[in-house]
PDB file of N, CA and C in Angstrom:
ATOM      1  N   UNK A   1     -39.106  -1.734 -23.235  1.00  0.00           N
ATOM      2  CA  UNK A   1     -39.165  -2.558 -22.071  1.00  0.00           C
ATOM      3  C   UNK A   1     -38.172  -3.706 -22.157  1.00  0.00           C
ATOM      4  N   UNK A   2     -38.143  -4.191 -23.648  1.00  0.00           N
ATOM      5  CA  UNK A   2     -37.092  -5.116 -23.324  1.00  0.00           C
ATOM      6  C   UNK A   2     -35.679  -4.972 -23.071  1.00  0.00           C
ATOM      7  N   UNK A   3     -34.889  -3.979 -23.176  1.00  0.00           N
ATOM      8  CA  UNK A   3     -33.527  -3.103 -22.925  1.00  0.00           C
ATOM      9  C   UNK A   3     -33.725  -2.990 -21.735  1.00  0.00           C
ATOM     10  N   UNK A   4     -34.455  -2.803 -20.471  1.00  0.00           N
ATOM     11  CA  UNK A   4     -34.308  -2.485 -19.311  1.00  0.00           C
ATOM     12  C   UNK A   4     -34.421  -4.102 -18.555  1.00  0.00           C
ATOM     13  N   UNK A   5     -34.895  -5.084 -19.274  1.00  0.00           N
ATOM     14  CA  UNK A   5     -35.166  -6.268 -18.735  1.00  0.00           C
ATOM     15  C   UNK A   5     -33.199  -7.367 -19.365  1.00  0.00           C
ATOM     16  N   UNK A   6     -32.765  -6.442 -20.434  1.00  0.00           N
ATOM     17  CA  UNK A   6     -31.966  -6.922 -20.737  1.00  0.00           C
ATOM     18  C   UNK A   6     -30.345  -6.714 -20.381  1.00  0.00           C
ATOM     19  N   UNK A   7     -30.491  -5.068 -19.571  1.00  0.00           N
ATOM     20  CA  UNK A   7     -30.303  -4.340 -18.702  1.00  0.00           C
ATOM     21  C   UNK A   7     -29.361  -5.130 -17.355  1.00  0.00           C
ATOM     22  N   UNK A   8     -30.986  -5.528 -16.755  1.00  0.00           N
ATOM     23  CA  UNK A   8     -30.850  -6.235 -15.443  1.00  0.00           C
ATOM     24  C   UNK A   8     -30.051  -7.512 -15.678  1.00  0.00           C
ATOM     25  N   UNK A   9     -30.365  -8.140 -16.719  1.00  0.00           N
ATOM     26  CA  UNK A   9     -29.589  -9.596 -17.276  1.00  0.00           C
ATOM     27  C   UNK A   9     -27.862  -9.435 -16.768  1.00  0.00           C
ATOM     28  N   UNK A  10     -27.565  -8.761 -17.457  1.00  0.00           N
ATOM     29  CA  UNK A  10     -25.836  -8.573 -17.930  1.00  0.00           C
ATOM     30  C   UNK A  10     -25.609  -8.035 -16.662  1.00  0.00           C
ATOM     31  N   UNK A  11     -26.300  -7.226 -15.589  1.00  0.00           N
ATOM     32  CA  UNK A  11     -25.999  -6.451 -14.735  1.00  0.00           C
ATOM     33  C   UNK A  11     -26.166  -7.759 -13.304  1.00  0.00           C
ATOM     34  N   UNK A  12     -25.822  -9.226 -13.156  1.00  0.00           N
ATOM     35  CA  UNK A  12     -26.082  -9.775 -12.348  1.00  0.00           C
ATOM     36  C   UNK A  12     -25.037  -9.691 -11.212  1.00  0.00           C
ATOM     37  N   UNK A  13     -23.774  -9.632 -11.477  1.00  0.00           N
ATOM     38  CA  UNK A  13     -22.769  -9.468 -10.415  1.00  0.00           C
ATOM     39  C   UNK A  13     -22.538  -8.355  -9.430  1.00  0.00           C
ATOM     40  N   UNK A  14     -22.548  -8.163  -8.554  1.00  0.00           N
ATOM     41  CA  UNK A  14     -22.565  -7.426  -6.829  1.00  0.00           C
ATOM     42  C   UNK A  14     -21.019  -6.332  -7.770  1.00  0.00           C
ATOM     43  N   UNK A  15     -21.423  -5.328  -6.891  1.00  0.00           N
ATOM     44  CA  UNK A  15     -20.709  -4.510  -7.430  1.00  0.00           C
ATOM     45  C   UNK A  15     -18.902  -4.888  -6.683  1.00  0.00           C
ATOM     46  N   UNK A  16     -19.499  -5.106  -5.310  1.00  0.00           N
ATOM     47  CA  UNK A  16     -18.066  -5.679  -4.183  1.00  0.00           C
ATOM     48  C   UNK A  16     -17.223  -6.625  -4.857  1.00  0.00           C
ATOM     49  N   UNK A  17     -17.747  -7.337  -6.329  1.00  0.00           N
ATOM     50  CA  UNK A  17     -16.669  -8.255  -6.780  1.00  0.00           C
ATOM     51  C   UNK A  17     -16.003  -7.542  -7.074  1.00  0.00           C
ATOM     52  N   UNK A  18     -16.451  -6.663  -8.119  1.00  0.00           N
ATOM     53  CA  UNK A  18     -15.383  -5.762  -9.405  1.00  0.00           C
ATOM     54  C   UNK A  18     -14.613  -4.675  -7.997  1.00  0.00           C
ATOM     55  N   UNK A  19     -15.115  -4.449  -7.025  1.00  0.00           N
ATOM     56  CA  UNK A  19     -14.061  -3.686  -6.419  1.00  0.00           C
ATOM     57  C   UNK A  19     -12.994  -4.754  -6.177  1.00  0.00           C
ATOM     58  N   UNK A  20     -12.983  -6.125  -5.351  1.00  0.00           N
ATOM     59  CA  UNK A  20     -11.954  -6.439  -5.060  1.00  0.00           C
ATOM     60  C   UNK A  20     -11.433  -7.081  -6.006  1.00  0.00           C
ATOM     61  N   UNK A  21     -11.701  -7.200  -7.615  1.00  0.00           N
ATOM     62  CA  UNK A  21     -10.936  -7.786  -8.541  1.00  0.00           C
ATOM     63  C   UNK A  21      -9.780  -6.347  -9.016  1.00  0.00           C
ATOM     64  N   UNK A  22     -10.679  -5.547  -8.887  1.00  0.00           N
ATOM     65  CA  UNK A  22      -9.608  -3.987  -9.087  1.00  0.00           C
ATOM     66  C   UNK A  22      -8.572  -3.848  -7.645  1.00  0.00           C
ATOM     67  N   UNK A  23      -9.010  -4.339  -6.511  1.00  0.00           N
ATOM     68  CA  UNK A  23      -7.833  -4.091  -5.630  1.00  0.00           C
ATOM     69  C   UNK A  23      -6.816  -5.247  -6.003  1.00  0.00           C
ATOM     70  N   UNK A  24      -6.873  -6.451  -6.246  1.00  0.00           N
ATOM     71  CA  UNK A  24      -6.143  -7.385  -6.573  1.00  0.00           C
ATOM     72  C   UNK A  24      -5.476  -7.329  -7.893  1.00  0.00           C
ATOM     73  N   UNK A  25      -5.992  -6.474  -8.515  1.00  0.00           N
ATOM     74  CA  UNK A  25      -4.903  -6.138  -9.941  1.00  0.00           C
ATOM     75  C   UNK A  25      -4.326  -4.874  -9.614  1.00  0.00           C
ATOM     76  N   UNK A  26      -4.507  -3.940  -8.586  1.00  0.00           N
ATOM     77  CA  UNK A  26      -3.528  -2.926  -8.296  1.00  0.00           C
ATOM     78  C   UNK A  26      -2.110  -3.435  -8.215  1.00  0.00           C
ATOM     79  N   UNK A  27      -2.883  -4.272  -6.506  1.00  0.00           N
ATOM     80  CA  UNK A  27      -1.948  -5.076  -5.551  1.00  0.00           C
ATOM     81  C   UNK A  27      -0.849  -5.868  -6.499  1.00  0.00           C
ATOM     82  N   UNK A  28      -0.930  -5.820  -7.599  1.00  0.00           N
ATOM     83  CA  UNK A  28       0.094  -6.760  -8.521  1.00  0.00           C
ATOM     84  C   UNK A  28       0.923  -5.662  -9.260  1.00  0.00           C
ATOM     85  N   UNK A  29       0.161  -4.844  -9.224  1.00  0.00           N
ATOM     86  CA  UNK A  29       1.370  -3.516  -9.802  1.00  0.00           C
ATOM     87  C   UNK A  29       2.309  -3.328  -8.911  1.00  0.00           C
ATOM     88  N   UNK A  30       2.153  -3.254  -7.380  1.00  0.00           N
ATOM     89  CA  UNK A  30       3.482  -2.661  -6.730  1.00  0.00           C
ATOM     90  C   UNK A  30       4.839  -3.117  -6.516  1.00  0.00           C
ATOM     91  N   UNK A  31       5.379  -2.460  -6.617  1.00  0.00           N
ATOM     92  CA  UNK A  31       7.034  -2.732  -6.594  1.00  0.00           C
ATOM     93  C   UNK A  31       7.653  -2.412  -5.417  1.00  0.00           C
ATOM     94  N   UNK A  32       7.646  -3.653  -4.229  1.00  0.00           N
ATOM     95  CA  UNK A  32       8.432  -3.361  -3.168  1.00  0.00           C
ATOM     96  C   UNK A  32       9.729  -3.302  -3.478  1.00  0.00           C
ATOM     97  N   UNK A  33       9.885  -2.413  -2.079  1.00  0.00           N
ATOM     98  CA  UNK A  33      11.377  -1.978  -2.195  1.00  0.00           C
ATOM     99  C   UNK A  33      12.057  -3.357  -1.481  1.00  0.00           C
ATOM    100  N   UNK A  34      13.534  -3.447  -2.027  1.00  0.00           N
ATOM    101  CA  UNK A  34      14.648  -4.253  -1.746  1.00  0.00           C
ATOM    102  C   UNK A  34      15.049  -4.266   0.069  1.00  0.00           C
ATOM    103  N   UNK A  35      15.509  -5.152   1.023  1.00  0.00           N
ATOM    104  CA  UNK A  35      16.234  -5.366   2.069  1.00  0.00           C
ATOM    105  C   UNK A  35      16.977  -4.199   2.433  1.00  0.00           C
ATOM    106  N   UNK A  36      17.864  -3.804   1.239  1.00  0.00           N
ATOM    107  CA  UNK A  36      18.438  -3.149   1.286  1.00  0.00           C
ATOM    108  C   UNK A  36      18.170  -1.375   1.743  1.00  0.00           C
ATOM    109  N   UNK A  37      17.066  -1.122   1.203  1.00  0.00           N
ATOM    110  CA  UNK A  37      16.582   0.254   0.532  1.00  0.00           C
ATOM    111  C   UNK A  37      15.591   0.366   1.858  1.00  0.00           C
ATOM    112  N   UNK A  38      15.087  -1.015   2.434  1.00  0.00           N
ATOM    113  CA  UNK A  38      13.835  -0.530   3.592  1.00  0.00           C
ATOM    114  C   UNK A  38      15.026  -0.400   4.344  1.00  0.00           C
ATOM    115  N   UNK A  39      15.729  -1.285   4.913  1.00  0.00           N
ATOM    116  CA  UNK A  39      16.696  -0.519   6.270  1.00  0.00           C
ATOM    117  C   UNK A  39      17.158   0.285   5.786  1.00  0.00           C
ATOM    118  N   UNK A  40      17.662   1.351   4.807  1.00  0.00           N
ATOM    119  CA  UNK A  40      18.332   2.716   4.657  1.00  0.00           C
ATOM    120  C   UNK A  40      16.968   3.885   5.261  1.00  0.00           C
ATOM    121  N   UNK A  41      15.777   3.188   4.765  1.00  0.00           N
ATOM    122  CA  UNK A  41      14.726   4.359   4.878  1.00  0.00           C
ATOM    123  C   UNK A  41      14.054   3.928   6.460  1.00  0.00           C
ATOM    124  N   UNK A  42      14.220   2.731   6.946  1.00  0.00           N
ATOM    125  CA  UNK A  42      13.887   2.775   8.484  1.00  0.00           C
ATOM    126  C   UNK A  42      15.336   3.467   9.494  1.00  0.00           C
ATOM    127  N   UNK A  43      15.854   3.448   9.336  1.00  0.00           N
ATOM    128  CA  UNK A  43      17.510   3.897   9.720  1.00  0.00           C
ATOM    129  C   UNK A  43      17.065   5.362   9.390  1.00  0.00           C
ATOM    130  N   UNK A  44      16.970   6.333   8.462  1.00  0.00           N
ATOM    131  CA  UNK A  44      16.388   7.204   8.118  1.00  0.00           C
ATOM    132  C   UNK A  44      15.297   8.106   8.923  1.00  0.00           C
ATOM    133  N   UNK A  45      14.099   7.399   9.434  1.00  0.00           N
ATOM    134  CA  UNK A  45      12.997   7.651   9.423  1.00  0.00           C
ATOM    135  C   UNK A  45      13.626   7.493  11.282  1.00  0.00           C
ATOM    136  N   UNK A  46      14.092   6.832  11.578  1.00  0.00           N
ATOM    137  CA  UNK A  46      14.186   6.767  13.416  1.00  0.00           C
ATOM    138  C   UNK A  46      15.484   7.844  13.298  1.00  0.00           C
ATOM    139  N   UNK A  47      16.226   8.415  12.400  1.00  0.00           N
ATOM    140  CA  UNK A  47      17.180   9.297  12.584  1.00  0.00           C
ATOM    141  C   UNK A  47      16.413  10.566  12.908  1.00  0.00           C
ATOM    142  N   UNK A  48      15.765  11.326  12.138  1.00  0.00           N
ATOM    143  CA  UNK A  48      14.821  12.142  11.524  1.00  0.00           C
ATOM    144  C   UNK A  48      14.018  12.546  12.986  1.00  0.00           C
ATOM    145  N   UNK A  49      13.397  11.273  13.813  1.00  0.00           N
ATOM    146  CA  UNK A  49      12.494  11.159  14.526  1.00  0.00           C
ATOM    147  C   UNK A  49      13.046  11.970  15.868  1.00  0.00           C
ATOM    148  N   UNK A  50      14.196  10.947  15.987  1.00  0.00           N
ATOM    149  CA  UNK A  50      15.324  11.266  16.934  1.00  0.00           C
ATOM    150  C   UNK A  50      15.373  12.712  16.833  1.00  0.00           C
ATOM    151  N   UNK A  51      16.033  13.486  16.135  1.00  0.00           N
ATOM    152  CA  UNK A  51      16.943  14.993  15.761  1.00  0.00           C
ATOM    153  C   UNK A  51      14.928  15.689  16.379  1.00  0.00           C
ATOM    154  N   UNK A  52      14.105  15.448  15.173  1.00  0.00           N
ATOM    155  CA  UNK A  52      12.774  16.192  16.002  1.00  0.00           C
ATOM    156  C   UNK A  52      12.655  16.308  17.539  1.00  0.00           C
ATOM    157  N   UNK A  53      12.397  15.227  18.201  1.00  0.00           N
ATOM    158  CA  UNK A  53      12.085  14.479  19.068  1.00  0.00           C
ATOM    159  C   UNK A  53      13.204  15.990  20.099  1.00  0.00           C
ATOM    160  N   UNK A  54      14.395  15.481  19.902  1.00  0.00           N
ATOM    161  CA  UNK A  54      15.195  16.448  20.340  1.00  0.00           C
ATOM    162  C   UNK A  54      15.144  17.797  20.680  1.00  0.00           C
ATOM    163  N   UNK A  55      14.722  18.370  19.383  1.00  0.00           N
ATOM    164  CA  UNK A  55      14.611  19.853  19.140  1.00  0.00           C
ATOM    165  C   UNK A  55      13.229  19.971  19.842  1.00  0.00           C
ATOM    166  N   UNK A  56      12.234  19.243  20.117  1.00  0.00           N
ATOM    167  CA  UNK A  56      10.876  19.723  20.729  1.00  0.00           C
ATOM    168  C   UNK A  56      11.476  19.970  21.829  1.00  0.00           C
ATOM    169  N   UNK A  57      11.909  18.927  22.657  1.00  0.00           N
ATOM    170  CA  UNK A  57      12.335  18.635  24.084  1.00  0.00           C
ATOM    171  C   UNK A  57      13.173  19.826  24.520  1.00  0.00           C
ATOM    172  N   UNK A  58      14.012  20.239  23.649  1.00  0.00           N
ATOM    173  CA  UNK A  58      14.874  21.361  23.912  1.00  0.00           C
ATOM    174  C   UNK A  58      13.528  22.803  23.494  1.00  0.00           C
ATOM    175  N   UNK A  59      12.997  22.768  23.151  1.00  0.00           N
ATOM    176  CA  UNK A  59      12.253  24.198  22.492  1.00  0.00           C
ATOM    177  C   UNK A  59      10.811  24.239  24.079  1.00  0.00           C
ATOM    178  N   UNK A  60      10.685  22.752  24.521  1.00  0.00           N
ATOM    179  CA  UNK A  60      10.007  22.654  25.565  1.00  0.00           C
ATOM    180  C   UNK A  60      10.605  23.320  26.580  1.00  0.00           C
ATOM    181  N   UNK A  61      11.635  23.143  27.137  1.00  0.00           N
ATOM    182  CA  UNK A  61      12.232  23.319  28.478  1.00  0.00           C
ATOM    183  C   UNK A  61      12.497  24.799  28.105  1.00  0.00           C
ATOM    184  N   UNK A  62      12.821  25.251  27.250  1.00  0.00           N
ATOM    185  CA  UNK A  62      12.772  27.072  27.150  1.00  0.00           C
ATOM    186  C   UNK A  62      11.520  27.638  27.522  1.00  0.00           C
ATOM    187  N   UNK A  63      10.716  26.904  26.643  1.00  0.00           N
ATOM    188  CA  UNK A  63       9.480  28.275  26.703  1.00  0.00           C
ATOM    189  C   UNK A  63       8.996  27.709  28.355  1.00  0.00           C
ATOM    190  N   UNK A  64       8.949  26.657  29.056  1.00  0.00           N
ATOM    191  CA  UNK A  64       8.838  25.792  30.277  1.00  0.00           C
ATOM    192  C   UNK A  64       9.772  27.226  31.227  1.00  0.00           C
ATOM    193  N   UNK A  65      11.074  27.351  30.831  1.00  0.00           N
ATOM    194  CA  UNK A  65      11.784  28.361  31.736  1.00  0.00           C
ATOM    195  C   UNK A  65      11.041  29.837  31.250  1.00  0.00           C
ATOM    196  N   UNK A  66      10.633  30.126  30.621  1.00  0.00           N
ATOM    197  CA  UNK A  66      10.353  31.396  29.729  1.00  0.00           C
ATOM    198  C   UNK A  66       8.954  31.553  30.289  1.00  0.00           C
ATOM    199  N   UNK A  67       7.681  30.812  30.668  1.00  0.00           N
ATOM    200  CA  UNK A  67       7.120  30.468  31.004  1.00  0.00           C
ATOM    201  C   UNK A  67       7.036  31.396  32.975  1.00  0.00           C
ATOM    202  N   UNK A  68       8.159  30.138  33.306  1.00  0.00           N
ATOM    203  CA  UNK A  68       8.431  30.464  34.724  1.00  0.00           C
ATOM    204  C   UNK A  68       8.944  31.511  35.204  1.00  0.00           C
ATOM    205  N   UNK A  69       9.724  31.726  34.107  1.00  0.00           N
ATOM    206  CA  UNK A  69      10.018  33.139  34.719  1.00  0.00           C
ATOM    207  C   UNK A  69       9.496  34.406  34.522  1.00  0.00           C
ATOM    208  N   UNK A  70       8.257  34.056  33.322  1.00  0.00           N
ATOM    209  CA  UNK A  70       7.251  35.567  33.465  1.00  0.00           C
ATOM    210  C   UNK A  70       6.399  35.176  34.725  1.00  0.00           C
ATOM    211  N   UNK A  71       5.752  34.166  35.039  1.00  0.00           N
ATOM    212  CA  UNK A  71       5.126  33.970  36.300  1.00  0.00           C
ATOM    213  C   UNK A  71       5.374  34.417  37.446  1.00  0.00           C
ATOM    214  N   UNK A  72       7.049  34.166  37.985  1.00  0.00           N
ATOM    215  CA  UNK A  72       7.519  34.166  39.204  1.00  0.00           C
ATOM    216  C   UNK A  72       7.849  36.146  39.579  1.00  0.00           C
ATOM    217  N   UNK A  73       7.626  37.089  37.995  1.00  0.00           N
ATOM    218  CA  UNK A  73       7.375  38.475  37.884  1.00  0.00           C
ATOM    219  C   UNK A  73       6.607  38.707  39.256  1.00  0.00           C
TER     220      UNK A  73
END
């Protein structure tokens, strides 16, 4: 009985501390990227978007004609 009373002792802190003391020692590990390196990868990422963006629009208006013209059969 006394191990379970001694148990509860040591066990007084909310578990929500130790989570956000573990998110706050992650948060100190990361290594943002440089000025440099985010505009290459935002420049990147709206290039990418663009060229997709494109190819739907174009793959739309086909099957859109492809579409219309099995209908109008």
């Amino acid at each position: 009985m006394a191990e379970s009373t001694e148990k509860a002792k040591t066990k007084t802190k909310p578990a929500k501390f130790g989570f956000w003391k573990g998110v706050k020692a992650e948060y100190k590990k990361i290594t943002w990227p440089d000025k440099e390196t985010t505009l290459k990868q935002s420049i990147s990422v709206v290039a990418i978007s663009l060229v997709i963006g494109a190819l739907i629009a174009v793959l739309d208006l086909l099957i859109q004609y492809g579409v219309n013209f099995i209908t109008s059969i």
